[in-house]
N, C-alpha and C. Protein backbone atom coordinates (compact mmCIF):
# COMPACT_ATOMS: atom_id res chain seq x y z
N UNK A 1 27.68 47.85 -10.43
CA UNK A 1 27.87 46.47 -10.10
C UNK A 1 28.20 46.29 -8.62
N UNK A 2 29.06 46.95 -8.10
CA UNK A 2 29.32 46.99 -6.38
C UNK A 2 27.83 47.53 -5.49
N UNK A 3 27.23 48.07 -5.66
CA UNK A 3 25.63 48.11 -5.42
C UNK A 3 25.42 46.93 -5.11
N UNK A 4 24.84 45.83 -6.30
CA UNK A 4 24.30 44.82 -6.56
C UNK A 4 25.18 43.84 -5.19
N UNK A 5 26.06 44.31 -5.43
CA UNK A 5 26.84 43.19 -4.75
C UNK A 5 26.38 43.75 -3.14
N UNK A 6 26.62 44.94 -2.94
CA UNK A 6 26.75 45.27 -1.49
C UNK A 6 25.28 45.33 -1.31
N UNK A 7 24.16 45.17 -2.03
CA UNK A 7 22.96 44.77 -1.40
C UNK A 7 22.65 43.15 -0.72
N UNK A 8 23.13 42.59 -1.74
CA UNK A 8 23.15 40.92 -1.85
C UNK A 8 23.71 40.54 -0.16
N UNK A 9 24.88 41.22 0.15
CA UNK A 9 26.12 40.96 1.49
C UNK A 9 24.90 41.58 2.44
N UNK A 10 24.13 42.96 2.20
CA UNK A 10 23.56 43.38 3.57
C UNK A 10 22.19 42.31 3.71
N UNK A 11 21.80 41.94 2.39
CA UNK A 11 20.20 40.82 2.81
C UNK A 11 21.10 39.63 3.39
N UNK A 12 22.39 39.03 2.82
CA UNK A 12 22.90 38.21 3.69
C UNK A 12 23.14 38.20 5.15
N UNK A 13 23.16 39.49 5.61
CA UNK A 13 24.02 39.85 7.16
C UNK A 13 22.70 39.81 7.56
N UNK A 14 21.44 40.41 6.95
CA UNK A 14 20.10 40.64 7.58
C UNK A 14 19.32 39.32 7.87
N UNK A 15 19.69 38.30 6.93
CA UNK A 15 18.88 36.83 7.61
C UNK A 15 19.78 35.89 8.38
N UNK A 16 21.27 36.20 8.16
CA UNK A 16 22.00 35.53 9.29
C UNK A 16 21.77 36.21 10.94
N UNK A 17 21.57 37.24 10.79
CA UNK A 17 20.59 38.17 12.16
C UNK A 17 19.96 37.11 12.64
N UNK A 18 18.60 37.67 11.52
CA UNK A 18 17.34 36.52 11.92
C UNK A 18 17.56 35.12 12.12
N UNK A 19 18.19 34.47 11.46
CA UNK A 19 18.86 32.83 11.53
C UNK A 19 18.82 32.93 13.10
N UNK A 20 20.08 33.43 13.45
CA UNK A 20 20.72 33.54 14.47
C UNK A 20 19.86 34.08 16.06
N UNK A 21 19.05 35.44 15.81
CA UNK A 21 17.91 35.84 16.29
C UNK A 21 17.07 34.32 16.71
N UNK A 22 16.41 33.63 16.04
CA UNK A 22 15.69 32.97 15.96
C UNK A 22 16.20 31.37 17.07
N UNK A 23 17.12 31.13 16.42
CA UNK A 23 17.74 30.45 17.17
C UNK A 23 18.12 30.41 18.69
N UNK A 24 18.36 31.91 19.04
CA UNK A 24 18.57 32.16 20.27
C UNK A 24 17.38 31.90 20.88
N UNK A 25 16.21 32.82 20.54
CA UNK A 25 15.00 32.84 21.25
C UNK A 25 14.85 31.07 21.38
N UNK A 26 14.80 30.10 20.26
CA UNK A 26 14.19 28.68 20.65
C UNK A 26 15.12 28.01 21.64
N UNK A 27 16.73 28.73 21.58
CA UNK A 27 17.59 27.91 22.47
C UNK A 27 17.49 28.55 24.08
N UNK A 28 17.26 29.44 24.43
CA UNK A 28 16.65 30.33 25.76
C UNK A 28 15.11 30.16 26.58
N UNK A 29 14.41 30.69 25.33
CA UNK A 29 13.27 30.53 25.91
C UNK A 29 11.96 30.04 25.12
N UNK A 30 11.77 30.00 23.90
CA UNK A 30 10.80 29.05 23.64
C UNK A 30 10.90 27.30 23.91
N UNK A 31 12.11 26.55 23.57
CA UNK A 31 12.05 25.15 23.71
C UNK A 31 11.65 25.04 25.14
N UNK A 32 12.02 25.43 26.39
CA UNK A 32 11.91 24.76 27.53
C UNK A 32 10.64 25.03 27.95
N UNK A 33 9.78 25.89 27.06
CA UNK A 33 7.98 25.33 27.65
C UNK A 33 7.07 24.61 26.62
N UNK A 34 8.20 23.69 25.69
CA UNK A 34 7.86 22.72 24.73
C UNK A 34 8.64 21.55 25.14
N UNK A 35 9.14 21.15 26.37
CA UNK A 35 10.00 19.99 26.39
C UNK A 35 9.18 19.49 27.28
N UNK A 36 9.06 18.13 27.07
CA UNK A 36 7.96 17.04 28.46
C UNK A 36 9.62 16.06 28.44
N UNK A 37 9.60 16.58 29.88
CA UNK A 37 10.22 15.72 30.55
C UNK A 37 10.41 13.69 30.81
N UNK A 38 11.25 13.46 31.09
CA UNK A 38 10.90 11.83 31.95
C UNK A 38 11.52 11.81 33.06
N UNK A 39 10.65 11.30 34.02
CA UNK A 39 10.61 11.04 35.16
C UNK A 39 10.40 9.93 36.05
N UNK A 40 10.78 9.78 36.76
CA UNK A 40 10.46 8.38 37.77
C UNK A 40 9.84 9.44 38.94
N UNK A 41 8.84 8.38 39.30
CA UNK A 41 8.07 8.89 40.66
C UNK A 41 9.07 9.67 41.32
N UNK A 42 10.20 9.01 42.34
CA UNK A 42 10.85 9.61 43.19
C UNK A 42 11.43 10.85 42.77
N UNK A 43 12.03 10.98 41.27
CA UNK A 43 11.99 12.71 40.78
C UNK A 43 11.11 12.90 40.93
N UNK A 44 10.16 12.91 40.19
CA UNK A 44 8.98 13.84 40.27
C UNK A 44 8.83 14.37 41.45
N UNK A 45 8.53 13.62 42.38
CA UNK A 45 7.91 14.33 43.82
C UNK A 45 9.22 15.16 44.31
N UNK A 46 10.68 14.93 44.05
CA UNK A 46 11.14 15.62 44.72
C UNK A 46 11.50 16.91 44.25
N UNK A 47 10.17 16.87 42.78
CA UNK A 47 10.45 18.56 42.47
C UNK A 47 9.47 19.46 43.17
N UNK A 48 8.55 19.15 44.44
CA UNK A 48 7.80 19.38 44.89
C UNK A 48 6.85 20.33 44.20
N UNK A 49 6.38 21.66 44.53
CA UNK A 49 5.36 22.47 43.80
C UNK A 49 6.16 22.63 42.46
N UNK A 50 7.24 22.67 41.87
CA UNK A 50 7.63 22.64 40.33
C UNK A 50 7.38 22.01 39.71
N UNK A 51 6.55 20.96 39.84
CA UNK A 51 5.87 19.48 39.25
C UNK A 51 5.04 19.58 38.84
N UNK A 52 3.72 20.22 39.61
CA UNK A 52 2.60 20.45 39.51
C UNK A 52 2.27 21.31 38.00
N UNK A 53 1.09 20.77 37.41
CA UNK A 53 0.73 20.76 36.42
C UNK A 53 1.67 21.55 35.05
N UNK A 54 2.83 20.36 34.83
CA UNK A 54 3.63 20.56 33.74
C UNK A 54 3.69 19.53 33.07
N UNK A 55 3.88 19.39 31.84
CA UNK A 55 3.69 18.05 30.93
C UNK A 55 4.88 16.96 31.16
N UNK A 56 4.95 15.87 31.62
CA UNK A 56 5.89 14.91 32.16
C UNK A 56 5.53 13.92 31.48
N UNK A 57 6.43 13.11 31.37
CA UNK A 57 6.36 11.58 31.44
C UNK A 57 7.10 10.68 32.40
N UNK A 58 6.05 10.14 32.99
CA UNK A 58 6.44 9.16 34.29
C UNK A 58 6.73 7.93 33.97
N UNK A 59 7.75 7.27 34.29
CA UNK A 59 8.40 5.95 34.27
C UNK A 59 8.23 5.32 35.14
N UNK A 60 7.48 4.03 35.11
CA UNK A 60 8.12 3.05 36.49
C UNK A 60 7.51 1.45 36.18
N UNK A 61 7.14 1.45 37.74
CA UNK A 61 6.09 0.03 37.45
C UNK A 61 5.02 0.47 38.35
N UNK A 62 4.13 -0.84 37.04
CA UNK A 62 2.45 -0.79 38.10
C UNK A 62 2.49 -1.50 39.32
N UNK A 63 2.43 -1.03 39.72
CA UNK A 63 2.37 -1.53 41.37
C UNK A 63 1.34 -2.59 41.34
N UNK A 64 1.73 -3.86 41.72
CA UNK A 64 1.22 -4.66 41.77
C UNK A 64 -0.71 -4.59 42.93
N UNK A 65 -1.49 -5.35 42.19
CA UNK A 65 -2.96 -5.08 43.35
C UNK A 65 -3.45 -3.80 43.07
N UNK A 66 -2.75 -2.85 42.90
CA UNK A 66 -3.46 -1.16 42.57
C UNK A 66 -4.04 -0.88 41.03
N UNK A 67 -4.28 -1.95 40.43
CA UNK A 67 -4.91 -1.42 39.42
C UNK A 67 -6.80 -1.80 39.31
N UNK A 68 -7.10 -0.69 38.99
CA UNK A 68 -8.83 -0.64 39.33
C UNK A 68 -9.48 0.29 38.21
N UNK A 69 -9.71 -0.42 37.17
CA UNK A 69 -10.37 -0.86 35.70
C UNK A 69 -12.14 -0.37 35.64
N UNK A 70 -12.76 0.29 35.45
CA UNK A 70 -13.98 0.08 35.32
C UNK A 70 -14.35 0.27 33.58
N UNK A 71 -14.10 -0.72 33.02
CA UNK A 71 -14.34 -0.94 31.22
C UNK A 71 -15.70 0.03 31.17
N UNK A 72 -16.83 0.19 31.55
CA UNK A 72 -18.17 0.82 31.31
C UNK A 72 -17.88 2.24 31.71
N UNK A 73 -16.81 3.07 32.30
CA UNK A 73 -16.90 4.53 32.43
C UNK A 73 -15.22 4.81 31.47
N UNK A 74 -15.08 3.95 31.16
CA UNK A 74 -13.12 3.65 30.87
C UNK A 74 -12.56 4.66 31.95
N UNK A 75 -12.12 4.17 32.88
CA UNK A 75 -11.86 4.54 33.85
C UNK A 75 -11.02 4.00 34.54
N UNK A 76 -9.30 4.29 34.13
CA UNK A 76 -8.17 3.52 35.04
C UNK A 76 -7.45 4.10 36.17
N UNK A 77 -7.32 3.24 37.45
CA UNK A 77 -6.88 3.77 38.07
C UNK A 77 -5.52 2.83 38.85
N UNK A 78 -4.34 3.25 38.98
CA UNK A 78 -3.08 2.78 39.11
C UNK A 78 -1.93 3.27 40.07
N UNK A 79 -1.07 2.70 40.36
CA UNK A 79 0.13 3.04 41.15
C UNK A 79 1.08 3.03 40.21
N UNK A 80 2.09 4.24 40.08
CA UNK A 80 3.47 3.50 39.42
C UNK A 80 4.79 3.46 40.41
N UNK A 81 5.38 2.67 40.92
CA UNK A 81 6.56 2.83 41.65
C UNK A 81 7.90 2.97 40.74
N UNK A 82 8.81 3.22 41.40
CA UNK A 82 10.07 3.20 41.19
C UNK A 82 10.90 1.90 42.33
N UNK A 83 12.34 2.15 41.71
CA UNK A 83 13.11 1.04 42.99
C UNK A 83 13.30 2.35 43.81
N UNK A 84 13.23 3.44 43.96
CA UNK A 84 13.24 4.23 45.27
C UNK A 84 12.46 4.01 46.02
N UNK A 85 11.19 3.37 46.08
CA UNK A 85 10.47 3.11 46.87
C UNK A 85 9.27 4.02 46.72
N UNK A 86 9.47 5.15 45.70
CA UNK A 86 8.09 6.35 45.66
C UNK A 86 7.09 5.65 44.88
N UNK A 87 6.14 6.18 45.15
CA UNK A 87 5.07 5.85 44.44
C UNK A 87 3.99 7.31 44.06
N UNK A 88 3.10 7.01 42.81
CA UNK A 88 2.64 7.98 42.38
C UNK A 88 0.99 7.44 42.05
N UNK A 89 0.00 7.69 41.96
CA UNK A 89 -1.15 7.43 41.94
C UNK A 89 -1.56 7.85 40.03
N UNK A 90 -2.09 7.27 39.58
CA UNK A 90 -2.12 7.57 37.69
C UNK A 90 -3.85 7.01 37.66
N UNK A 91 -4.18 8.11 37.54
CA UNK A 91 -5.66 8.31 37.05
C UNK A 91 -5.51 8.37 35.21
N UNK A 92 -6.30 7.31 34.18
CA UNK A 92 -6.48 7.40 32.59
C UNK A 92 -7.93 7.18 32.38
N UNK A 93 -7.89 7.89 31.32
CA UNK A 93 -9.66 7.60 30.58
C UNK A 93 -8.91 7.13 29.42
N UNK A 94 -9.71 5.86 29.07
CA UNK A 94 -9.61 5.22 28.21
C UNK A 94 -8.78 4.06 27.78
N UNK A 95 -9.55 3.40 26.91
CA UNK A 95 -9.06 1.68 27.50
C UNK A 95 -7.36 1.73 27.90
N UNK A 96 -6.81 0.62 28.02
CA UNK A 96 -5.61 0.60 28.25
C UNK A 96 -4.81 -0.16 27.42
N UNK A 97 -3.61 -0.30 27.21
CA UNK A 97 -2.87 -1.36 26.05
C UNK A 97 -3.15 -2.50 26.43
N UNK A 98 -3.44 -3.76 25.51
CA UNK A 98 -4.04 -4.95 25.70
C UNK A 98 -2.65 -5.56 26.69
N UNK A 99 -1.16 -4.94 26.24
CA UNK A 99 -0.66 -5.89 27.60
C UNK A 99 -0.57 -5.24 28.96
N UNK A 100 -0.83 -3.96 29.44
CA UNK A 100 -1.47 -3.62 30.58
C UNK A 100 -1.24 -4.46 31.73
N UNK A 101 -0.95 -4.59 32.97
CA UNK A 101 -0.78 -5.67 33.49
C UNK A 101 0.14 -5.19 35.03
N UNK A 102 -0.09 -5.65 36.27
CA UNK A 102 0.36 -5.48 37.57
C UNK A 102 1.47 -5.71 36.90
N UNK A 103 2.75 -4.74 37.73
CA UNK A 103 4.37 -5.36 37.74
C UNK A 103 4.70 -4.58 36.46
N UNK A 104 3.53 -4.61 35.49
CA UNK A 104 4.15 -4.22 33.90
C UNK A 104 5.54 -2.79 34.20
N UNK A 105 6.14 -2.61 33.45
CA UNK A 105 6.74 -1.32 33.31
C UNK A 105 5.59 -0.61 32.17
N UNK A 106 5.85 0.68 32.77
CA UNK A 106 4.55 1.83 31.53
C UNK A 106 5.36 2.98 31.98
N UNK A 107 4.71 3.50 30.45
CA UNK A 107 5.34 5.34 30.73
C UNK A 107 4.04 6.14 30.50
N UNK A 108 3.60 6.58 31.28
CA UNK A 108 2.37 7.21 31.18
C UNK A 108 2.77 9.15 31.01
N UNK A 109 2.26 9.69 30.14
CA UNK A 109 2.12 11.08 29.51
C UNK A 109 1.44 12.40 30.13
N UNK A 110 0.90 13.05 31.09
CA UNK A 110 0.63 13.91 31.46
C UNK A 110 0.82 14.83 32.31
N UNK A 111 0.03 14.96 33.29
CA UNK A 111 0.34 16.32 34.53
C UNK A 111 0.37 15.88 35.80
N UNK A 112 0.91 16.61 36.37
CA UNK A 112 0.93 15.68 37.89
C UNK A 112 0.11 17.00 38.87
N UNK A 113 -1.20 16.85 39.41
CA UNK A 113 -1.90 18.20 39.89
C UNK A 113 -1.89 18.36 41.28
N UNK A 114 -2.06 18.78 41.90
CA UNK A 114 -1.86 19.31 43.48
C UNK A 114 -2.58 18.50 44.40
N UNK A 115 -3.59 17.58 43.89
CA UNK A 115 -3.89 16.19 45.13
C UNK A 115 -3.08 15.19 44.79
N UNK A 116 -2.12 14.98 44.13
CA UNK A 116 -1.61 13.89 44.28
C UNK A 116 -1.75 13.00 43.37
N UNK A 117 -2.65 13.18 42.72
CA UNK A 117 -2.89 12.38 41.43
C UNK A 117 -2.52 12.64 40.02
N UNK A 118 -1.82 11.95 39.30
CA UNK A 118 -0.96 12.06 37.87
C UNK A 118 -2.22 12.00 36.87
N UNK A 119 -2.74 12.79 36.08
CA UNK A 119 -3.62 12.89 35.12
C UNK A 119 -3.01 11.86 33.72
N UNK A 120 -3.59 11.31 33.31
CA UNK A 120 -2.67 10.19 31.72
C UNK A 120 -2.96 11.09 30.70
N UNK A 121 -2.50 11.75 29.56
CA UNK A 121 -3.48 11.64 28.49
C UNK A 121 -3.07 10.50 27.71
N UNK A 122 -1.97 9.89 28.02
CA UNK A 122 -1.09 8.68 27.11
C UNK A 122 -0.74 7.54 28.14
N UNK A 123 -0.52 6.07 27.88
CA UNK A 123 -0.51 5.36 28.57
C UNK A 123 0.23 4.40 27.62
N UNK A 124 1.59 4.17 27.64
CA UNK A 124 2.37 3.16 26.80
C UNK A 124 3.09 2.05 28.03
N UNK A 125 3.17 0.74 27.48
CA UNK A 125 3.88 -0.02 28.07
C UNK A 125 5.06 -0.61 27.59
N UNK A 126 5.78 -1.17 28.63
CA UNK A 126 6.89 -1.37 28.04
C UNK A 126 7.58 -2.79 28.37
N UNK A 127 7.66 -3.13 27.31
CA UNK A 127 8.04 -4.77 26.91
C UNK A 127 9.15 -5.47 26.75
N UNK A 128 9.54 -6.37 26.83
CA UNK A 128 10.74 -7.00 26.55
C UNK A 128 11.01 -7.17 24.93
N UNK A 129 12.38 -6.87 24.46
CA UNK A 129 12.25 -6.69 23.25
C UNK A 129 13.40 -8.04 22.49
N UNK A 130 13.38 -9.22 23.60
CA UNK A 130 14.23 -10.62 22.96
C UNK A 130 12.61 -11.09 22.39
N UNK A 131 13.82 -11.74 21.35
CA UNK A 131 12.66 -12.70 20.41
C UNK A 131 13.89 -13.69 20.56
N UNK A 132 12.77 -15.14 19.97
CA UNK A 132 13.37 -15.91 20.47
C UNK A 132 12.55 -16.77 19.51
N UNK A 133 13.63 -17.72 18.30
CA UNK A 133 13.08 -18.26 17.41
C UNK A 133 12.49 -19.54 17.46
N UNK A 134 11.51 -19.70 17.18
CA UNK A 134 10.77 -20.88 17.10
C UNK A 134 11.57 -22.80 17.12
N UNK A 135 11.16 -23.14 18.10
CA UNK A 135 12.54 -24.43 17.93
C UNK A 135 11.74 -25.39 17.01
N UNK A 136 11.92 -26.51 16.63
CA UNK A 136 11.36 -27.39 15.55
C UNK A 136 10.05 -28.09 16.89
N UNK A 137 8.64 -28.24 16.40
CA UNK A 137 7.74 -28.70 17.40
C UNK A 137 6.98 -27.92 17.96
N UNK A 138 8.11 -26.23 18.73
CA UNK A 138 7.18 -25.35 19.65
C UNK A 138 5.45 -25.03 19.06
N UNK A 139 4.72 -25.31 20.12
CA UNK A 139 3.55 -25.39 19.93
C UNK A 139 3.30 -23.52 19.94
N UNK A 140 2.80 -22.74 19.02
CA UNK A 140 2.50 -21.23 19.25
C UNK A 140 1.62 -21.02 20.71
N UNK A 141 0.49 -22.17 20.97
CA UNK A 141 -0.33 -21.68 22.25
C UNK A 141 0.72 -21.65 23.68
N UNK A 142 1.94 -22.61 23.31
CA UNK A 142 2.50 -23.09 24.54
C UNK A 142 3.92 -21.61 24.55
N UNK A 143 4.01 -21.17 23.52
CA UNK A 143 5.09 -19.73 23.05
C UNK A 143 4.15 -18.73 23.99
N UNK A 144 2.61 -18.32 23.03
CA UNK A 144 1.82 -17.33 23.87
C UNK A 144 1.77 -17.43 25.26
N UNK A 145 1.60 -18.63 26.07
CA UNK A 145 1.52 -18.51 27.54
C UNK A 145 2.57 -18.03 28.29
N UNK A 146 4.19 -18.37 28.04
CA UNK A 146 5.10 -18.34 28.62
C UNK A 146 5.47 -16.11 28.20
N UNK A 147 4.63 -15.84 26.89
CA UNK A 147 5.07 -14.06 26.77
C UNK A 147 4.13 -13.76 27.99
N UNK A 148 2.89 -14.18 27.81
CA UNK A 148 1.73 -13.71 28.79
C UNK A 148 2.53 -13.85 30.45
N UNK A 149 3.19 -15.00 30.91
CA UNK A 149 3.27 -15.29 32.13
C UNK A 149 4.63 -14.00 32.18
N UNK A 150 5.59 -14.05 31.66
CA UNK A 150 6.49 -13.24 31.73
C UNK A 150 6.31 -11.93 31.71
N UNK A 151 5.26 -11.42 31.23
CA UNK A 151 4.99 -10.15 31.22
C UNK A 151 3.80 -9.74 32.82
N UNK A 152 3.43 -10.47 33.69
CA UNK A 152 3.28 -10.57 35.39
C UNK A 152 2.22 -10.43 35.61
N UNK A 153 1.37 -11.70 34.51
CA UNK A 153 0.17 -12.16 34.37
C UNK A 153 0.35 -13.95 35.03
């Protein structure tokens, strides 16, 4: 019966190893070439060559005037600033979110490569999240214009 038992305690000690084993390796060195960062332009650049082609996500705004759309190749091309004053250049294939828009805030998903230009594979924007209930009368077309104008259309 002490057998049974003292096998049971050593398979216990042998997967708390591994538990533990396992854990170390994801807390050392596997998670940190599975983590995508967020960033604002002005980080980013000031990680200089450590930047370059690692999976990020960039925060900011579209720079107003710099956005250049060609719908027939889907082909976007953009500024995102920060209030630091940096700016970053964001090359995407493929359409863009219908609210898209100069000024918008977006967090765009990819690599940042050695000319200077931020590759997208993802392109999310980011919205104001008050709602604001309908008063007795509000006309819905006259609601839609005032989200559209607010969002820096």
């Amino acid at each position: 019966m002490s057998t049974a038992r003292g096998r049971r305690r050593s398979a216990l000690a042998v997967a708390a190893v591994i538990l533990l084993g396992a854990f170390g390796f994801l807390l050392y060195g596997g998670i940190d070439s599975n983590v995508v960062f967020f960033l604002t332009p002005q980080e980013l650049l000031e990680r200089g060559t450590a930047a370059y082609d690692v999976p990020v996500r960039l925060g900011g705004q579209v720079q107003p005037g710099s956005v250049k759309w060609d719908p027939e190749k889907l082909d976007l091309r953009f500024v995102v600033t920060d209030t630091g004053g940096e700016a970053v250049t964001v090359h995407s294939t493929g359409a863009p979110p219908q609210m898209f828009r100069d000024g918008m805030g977006v967090v765009v998903e990819g690599r940042y490569h050695r000319d200077g230009v931020f590759q997208s594979t993802g392109l999310m924007v980011k919205h104001s999240n008050e709602y604001r209930k309908p008063e007795h009368g509000d006309r819905p077309q006259e609601m839609y214009k005032s989200l559209t104008k607010g969002a820096g259309s």
